[in-house]
Protein backbone atom coordinates (compact mmCIF):
# COMPACT_ATOMS: atom_id res chain seq x y z
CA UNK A 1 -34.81 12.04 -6.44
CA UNK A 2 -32.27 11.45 -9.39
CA UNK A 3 -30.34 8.66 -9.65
CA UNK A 4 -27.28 9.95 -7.71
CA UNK A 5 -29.42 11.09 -4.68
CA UNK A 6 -30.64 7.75 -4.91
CA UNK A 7 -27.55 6.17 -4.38
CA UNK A 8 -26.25 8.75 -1.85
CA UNK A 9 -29.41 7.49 0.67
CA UNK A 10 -28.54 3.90 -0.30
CA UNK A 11 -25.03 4.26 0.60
CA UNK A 12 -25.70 6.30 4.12
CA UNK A 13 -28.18 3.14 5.44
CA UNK A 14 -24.94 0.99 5.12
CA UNK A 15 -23.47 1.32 8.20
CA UNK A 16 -24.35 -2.39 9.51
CA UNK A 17 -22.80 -3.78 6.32
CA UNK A 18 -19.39 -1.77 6.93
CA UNK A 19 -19.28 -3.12 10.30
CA UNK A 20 -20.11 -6.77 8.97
CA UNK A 21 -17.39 -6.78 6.22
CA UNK A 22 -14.91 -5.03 8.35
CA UNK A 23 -15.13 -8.00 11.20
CA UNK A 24 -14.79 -10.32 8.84
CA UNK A 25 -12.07 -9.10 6.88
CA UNK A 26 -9.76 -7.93 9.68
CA UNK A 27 -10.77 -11.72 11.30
CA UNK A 28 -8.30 -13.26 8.26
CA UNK A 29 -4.89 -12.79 8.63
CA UNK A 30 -3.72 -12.49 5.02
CA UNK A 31 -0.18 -12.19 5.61
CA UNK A 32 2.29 -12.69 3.11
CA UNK A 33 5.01 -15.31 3.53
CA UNK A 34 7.80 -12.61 3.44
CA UNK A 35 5.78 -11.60 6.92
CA UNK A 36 5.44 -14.98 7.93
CA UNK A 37 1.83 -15.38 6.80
CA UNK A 38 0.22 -17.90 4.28
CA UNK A 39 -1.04 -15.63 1.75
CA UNK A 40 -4.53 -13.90 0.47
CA UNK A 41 -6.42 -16.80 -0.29
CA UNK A 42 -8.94 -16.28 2.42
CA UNK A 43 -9.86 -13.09 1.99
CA UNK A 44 -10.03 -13.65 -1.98
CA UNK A 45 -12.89 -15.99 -1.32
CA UNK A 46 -14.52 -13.67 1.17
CA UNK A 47 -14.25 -10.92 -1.03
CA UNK A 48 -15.59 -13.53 -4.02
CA UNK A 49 -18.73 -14.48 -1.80
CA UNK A 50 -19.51 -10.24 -1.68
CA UNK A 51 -19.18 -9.69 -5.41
CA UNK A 52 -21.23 -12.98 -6.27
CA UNK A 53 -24.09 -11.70 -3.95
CA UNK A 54 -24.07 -7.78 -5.71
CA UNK A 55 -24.33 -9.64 -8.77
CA UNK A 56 -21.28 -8.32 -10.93
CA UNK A 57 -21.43 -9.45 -14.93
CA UNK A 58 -18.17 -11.01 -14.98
CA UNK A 59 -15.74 -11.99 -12.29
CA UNK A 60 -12.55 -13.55 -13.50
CA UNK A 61 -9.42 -15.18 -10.57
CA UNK A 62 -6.02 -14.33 -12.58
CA UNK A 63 -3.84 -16.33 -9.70
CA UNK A 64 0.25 -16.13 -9.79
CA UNK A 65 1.65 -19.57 -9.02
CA UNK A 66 3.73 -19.66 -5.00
CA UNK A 67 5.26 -22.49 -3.46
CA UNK A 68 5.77 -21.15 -0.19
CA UNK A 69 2.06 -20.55 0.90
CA UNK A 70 -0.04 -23.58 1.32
CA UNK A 71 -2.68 -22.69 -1.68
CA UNK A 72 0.06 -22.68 -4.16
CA UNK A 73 -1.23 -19.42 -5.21
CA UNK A 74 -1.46 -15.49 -4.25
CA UNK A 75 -5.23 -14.50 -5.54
CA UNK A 76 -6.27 -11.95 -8.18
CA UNK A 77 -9.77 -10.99 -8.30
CA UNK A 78 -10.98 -8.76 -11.00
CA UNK A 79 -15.04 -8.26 -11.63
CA UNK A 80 -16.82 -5.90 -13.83
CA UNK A 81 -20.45 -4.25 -13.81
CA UNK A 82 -21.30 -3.46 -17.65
CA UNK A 83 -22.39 0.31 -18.25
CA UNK A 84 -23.84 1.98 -20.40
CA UNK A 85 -20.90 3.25 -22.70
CA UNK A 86 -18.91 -0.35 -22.71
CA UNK A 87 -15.80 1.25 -24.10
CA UNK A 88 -14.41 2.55 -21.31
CA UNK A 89 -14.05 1.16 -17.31
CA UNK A 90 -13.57 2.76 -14.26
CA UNK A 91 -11.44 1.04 -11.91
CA UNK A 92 -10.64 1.25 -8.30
CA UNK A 93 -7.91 -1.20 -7.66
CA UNK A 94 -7.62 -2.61 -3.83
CA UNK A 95 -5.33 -4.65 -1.96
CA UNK A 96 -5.65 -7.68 0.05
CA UNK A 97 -2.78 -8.03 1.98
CA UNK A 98 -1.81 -6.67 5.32
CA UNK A 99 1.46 -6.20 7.21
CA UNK A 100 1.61 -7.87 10.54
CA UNK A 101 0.28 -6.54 13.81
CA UNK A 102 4.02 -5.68 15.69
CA UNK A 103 4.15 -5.34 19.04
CA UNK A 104 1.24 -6.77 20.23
CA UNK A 105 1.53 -4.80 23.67
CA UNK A 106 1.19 -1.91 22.15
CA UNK A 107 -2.58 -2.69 20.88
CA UNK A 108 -5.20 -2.09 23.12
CA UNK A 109 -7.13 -5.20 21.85
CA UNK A 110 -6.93 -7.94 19.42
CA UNK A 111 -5.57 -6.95 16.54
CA UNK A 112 -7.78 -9.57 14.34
CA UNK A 113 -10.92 -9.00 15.74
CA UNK A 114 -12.77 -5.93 15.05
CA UNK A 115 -13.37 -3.56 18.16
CA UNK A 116 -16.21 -0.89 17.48
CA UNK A 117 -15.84 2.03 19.37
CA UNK A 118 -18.34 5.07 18.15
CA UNK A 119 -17.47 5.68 14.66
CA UNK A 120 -14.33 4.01 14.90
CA UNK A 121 -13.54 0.64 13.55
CA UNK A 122 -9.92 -0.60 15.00
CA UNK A 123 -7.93 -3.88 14.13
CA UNK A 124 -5.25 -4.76 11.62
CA UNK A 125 -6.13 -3.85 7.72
CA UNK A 126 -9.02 -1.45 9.01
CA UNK A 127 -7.35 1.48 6.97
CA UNK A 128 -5.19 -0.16 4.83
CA UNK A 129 -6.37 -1.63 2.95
CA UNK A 130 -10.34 -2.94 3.84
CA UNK A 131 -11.38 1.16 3.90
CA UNK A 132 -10.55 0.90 0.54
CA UNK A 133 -11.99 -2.65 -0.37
CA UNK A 134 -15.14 -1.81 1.14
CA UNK A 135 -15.81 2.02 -0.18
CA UNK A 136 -15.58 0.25 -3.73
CA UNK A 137 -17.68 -2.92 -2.97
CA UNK A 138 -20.16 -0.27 -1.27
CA UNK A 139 -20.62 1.91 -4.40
CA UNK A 140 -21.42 -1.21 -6.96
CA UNK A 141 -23.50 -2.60 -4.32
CA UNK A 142 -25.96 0.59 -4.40
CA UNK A 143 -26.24 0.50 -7.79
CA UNK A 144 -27.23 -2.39 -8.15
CA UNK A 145 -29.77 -2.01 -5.54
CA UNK A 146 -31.23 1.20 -7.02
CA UNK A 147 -31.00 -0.38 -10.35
CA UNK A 148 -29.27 1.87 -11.71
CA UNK A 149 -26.65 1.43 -15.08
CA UNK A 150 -23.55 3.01 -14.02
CA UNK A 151 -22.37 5.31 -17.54
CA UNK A 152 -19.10 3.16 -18.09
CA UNK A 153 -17.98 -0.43 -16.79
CA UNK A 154 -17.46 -0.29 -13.25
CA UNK A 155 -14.16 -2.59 -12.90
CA UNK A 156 -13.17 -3.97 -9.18
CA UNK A 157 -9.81 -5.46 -8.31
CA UNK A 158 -8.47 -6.63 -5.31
CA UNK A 159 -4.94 -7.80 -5.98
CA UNK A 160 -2.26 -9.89 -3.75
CA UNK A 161 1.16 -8.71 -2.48
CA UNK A 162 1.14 -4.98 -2.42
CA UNK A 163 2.86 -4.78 0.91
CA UNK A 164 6.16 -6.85 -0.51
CA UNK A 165 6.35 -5.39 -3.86
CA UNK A 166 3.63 -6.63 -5.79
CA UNK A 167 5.13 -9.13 -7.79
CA UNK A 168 2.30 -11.63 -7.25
CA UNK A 169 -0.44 -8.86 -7.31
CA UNK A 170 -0.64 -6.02 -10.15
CA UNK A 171 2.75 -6.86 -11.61
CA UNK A 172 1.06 -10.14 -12.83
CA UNK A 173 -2.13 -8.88 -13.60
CA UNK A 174 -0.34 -6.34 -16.34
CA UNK A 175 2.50 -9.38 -17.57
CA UNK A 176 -0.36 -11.88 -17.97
CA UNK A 177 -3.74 -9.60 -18.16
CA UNK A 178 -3.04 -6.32 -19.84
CA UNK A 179 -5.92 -6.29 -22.38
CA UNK A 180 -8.00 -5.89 -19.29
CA UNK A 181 -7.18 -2.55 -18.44
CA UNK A 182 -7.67 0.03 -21.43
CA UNK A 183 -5.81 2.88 -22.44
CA UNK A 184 -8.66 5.49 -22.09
CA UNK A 185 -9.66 3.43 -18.20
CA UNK A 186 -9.63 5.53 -14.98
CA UNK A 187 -7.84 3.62 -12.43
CA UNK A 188 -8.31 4.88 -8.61
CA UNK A 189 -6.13 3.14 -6.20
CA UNK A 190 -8.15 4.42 -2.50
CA UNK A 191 -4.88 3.36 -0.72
CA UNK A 192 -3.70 6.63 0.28
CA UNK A 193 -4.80 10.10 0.91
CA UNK A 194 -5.83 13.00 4.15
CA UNK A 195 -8.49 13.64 6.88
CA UNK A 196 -10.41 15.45 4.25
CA UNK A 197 -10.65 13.57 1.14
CA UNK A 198 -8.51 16.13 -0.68
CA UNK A 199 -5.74 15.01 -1.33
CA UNK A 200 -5.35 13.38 -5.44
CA UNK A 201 -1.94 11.71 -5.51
CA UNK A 202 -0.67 11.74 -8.92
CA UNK A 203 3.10 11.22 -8.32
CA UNK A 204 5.55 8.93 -6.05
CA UNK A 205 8.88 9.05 -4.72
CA UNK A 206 11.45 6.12 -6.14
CA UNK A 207 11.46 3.34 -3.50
CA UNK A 208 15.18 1.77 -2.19
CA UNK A 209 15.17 -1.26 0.07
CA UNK A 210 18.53 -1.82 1.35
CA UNK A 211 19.89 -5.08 4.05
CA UNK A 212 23.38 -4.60 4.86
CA UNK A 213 24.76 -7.67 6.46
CA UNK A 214 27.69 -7.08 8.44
CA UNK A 215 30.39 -9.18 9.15
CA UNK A 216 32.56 -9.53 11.83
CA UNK A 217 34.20 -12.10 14.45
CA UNK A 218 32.64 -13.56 17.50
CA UNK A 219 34.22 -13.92 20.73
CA UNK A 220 33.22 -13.52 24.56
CA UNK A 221 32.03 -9.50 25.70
CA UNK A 222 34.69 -10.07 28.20
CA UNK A 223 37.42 -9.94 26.04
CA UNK A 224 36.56 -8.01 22.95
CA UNK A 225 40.26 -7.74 21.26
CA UNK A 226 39.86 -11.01 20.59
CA UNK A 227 36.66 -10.38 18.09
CA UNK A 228 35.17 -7.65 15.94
CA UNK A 229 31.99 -6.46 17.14
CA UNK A 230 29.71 -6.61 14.27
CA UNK A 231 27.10 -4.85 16.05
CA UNK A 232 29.12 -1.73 17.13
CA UNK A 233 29.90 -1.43 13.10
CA UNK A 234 26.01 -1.48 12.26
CA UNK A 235 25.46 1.08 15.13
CA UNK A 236 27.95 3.13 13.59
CA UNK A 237 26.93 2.83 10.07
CA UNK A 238 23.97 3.22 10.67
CA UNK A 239 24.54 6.48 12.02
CA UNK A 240 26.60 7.86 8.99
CA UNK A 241 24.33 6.99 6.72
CA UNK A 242 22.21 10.10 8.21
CA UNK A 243 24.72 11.81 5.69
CA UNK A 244 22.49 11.24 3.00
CA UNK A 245 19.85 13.38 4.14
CA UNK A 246 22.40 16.38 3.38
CA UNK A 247 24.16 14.77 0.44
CA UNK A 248 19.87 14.34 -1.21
CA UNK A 249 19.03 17.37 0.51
CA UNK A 250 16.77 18.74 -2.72
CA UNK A 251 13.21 20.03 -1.75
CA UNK A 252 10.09 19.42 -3.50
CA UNK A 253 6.84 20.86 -2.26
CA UNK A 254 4.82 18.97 -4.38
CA UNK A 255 5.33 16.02 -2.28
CA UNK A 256 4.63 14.86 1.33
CA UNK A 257 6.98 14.84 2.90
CA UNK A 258 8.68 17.66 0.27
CA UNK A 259 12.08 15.77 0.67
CA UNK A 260 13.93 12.20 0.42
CA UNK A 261 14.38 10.14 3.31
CA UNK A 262 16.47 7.73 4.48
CA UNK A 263 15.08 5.62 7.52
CA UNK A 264 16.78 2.85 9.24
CA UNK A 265 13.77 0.39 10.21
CA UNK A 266 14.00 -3.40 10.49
CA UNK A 267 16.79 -5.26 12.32
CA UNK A 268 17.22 -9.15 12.24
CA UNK A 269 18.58 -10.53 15.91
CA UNK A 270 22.13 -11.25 16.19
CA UNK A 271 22.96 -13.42 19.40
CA UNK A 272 20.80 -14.45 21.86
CA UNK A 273 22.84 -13.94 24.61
CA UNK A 274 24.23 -10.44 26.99
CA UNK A 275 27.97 -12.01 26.84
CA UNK A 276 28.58 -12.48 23.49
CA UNK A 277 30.15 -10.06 20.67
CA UNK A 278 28.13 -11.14 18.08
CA UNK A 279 29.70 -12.06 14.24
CA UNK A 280 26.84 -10.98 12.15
CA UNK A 281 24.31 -8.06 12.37
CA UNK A 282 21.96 -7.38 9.80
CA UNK A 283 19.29 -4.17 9.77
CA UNK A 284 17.81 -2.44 6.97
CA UNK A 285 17.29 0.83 5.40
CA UNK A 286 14.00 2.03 3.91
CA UNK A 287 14.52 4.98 1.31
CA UNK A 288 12.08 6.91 -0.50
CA UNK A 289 13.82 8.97 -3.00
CA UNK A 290 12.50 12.35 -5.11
CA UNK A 291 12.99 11.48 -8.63
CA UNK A 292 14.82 14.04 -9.52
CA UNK A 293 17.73 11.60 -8.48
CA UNK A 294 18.83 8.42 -9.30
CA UNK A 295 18.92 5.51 -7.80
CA UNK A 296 22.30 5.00 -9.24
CA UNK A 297 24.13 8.31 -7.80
CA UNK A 298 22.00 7.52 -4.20
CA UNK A 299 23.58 3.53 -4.42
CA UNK A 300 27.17 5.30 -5.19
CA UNK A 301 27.26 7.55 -2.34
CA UNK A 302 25.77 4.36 0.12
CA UNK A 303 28.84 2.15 -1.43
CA UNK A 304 30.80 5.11 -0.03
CA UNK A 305 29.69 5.43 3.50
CA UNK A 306 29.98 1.81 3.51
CA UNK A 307 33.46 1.06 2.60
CA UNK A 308 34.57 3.74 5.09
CA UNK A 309 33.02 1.85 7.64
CA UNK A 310 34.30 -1.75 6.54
CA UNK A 311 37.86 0.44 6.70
CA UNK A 312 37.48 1.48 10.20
CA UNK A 313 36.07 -1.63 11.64
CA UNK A 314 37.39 -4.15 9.50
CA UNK A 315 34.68 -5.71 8.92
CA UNK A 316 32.68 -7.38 5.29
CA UNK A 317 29.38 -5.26 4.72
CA UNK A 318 27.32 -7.25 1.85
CA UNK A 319 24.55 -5.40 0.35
CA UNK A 320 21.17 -6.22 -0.87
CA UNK A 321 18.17 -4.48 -2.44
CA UNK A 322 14.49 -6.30 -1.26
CA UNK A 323 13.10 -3.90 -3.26
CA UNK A 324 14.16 -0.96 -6.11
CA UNK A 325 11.90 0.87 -7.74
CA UNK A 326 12.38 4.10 -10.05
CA UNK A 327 9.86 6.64 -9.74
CA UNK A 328 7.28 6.32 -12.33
CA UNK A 329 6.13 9.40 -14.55
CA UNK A 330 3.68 11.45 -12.84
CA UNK A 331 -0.13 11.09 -13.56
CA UNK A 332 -0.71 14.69 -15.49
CA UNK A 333 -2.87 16.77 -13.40
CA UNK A 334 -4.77 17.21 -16.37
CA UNK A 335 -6.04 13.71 -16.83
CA UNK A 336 -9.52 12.44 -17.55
CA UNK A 337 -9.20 10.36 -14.11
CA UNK A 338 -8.15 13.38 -12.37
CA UNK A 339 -10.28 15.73 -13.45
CA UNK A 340 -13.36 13.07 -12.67
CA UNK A 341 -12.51 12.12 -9.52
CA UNK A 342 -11.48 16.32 -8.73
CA UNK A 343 -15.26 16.68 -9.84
CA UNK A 344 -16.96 13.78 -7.58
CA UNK A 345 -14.99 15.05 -4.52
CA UNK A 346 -16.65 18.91 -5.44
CA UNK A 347 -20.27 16.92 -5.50
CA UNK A 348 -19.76 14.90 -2.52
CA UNK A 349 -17.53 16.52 -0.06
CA UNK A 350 -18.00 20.12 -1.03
CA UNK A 351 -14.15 20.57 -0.69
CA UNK A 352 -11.83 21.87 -3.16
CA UNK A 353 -9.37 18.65 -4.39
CA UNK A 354 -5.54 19.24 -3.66
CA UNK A 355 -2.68 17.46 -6.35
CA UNK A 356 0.09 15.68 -4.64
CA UNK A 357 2.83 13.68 -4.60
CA UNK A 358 3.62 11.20 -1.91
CA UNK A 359 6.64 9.42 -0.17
CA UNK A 360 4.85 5.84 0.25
CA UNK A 361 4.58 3.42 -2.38
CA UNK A 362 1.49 2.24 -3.78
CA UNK A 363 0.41 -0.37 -6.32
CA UNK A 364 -0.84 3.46 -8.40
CA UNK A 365 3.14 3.09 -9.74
CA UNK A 366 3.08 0.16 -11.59
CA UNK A 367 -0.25 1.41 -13.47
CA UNK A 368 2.14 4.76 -14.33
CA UNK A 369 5.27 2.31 -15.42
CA UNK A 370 2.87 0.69 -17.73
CA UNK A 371 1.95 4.17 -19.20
CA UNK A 372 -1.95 3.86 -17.69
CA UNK A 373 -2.63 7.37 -16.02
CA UNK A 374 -3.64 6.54 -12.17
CA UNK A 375 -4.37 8.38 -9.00
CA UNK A 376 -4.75 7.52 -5.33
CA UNK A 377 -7.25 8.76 -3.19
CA UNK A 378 -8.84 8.43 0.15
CA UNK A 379 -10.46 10.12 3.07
CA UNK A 380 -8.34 8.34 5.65
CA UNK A 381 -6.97 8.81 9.56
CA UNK A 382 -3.60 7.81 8.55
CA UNK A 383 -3.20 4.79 11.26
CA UNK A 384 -2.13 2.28 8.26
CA UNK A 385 1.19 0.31 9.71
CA UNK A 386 0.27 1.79 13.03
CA UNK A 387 -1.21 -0.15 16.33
CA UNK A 388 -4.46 -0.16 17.04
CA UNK A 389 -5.27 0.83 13.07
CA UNK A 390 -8.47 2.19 12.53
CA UNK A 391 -11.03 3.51 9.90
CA UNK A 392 -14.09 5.32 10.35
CA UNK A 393 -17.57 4.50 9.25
CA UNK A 394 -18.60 8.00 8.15
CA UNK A 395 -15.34 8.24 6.04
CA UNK A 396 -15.65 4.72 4.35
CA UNK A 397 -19.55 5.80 3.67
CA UNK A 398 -18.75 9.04 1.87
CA UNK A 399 -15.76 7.42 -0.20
CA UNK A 400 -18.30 5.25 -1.43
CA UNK A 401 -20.43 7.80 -2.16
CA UNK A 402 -17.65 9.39 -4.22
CA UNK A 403 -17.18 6.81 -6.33
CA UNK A 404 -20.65 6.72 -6.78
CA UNK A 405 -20.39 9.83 -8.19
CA UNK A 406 -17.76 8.80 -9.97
CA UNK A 407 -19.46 5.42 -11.84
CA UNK A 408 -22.23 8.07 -12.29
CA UNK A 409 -20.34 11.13 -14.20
């Protein structure tokens, strides 16, 4: 056998091991405090126990400094496997953060202890992002066994904070660690992607978070001229701002889904009683915008809708962005890392690669902000965010076997 059928065997006797780092992974609850959680710093040492045992060259904690979690600290792991040509790394960049389980009625077991069911492994972080943690740890690990010097670096990360914005995962690494990531590196974020492995991401919709806090007067249900229902006024805004769906109406079939959105999503409780009107209502608004707009003209047209509803209400509307990003330059379809991963996914999968752009948000943006050409990638259900999340063995075996491919090419 070569060396890449080598590694392909090595890989498909791994089953046990998914399994193994799954349970343990979905067992910590690596919740950032924005979630009510206590950070990463758990899983970071987990994680740190598996590279230690492959036997990477260098492994190097860049930590960001946070008072609110009990470490003091939101972890940044990054660990490198020297290859042959030293000049140039291949990275696959993973996070290690999850978003909280919801609705726990809605699960059909724990939701932080693996259930195995056939080729199905379920619990929170299965998908998104431990497919993606493992698939990498997977590849460098049969290497290593086969003994086998990949042609570049191979360059693992597992960052912090990539479901609140990142500020305390990749954002840091580039402010305080830039020289680690080179100008001719492939970066591969496997945090998004189809049922087939197709799908190359190369491009992402502009991200608006948006908390409107709406003021009005309390006073008893019975006798509501006496108040101003702050809640009917969120109802009702929240309803015009539907409008923007025709006012951004543009179409791009490049990405999925081929248009902007505008989705109202989290709401904050407002009294905790049936008989009151309440005073203050807060919900938010989750907007993922093509960038052939602004964030500017979308803002104007929101400050719009919303004075016409403080008008007809008479109420205060405040307004708050949790997070704004701008769309990033696309990844050129072109691009060394595209057309090696496009040619890994041919070897592997036998399936010809697709170029995309998507709606969600992915740590692949800051990498294109910094002007470092980066893709996402993965052969995934699509249950991240979703109860009873799941990944499947067979998918997280032949992802590693990609990148395999990849380290290899």
């Amino acid at each position: 056998m070569n060396e890449l059928e080598k590694v392909m065997k090595r890989i498909e006797t791994c089953r046990e091991t998914v399994i193994e780092w799954q349970k343990n992974l979905i067992a910590i609850k690596a919740l950032a405090p924005e979630s009510g959680g206590d950070g990463e710093i758990d899983k970071a040492r987990y994680v740190r126990t598996i590279l230690d045992k492959i036997g990477f060259d260098e492994i190097r904690e860049i930590n960001a400094s946070d008072e609110r979690v009990s470490s003091k600290i939101r972890p940044n792991l990054v660990a490198k496997i020297a290859g042959e040509n030293q000049h140039r790394t291949v990275w696959v960049l993973s996070h290690l953060d999850v978003v909280p389980a919801g609705d726990l009625q809605l699960w059909q077991s724990d939701p932080f202890e693996l259930t195995v069911d056939g080729d199905k492994l379920i619990g929170r972080g299965a998908e998104d992002n431990h497919q993606g943690i493992i698939c990498g740890l997977l590849a460098a690990k049969a290497l290593r066994d086969e003994n086998i010097v990949p042609k570049y670096n191979i360059g693992l990360a597992f960052v912090a904070d990539e479901e609140t914005g990142s500020k305390y995962g990749l954002e840091h690494l580039l402010k305080t660690a830039r020289h680690e990531f080179g100008e001719d590196d492939l970066f591969i974020v496997p945090d998004a992607g189809d049922p087939a492995g197709r799908t190359i991401e190369v491009a992402e919709k502009s991200i608006l978070w948006i908390k409107f806090a709406i003021k009005g007067v309390q006073c008893h249900a019975s006798t509501p001229q006496l108040g101003i229902n702050a809640h009917r006024a969120a109802a009702f805004l929240t309803v015009e701002l539907d409008k923007l769906y025709e006012l951004f109406a543009l179409r791009d079939e490049m990405y999925d889904p081929p248009y902007s959105t505008f989705e109202p999503t989290k709401r904050e409780a407002n009294v905790g009683n049936i008989n009151t009107i309440p005073a203050r209502d807060i919900f938010y608004l989750d907007c993922r915008i093509l960038p052939h707009y602004s964030l500017d003209e979308v803002e104007r047209a929101i400050a719009g809708i919303v004075e016409s509803v403080e008008k007809k209400f008479n109420v205060e509307i405040d307004i708050s962005f949790p997070q704004r990003a701008k769309a990033a330059l696309p990844t050129a379809s072109n691009a060394a890392v595209v057309e090696a991963l496009a040619a890994a996914i041919r070897a592997v999968k036998s399936v010809e690669p697709v170029i995309i752009g998507i709606g969600g948000g992915t740590v692949a943006a800051h990498f294109r902000q910094a002007g470092l050409a980066a893709v996402v990638w993965g052969t995934i259900e699509d249950t991240c965010h979703q109860p009873n999340e799941y990944a499947l063995i067979s998918n997280t075996l032949q992802d590693a076997q990609v990148l395999a491919a990849l380290f290899l090419s």
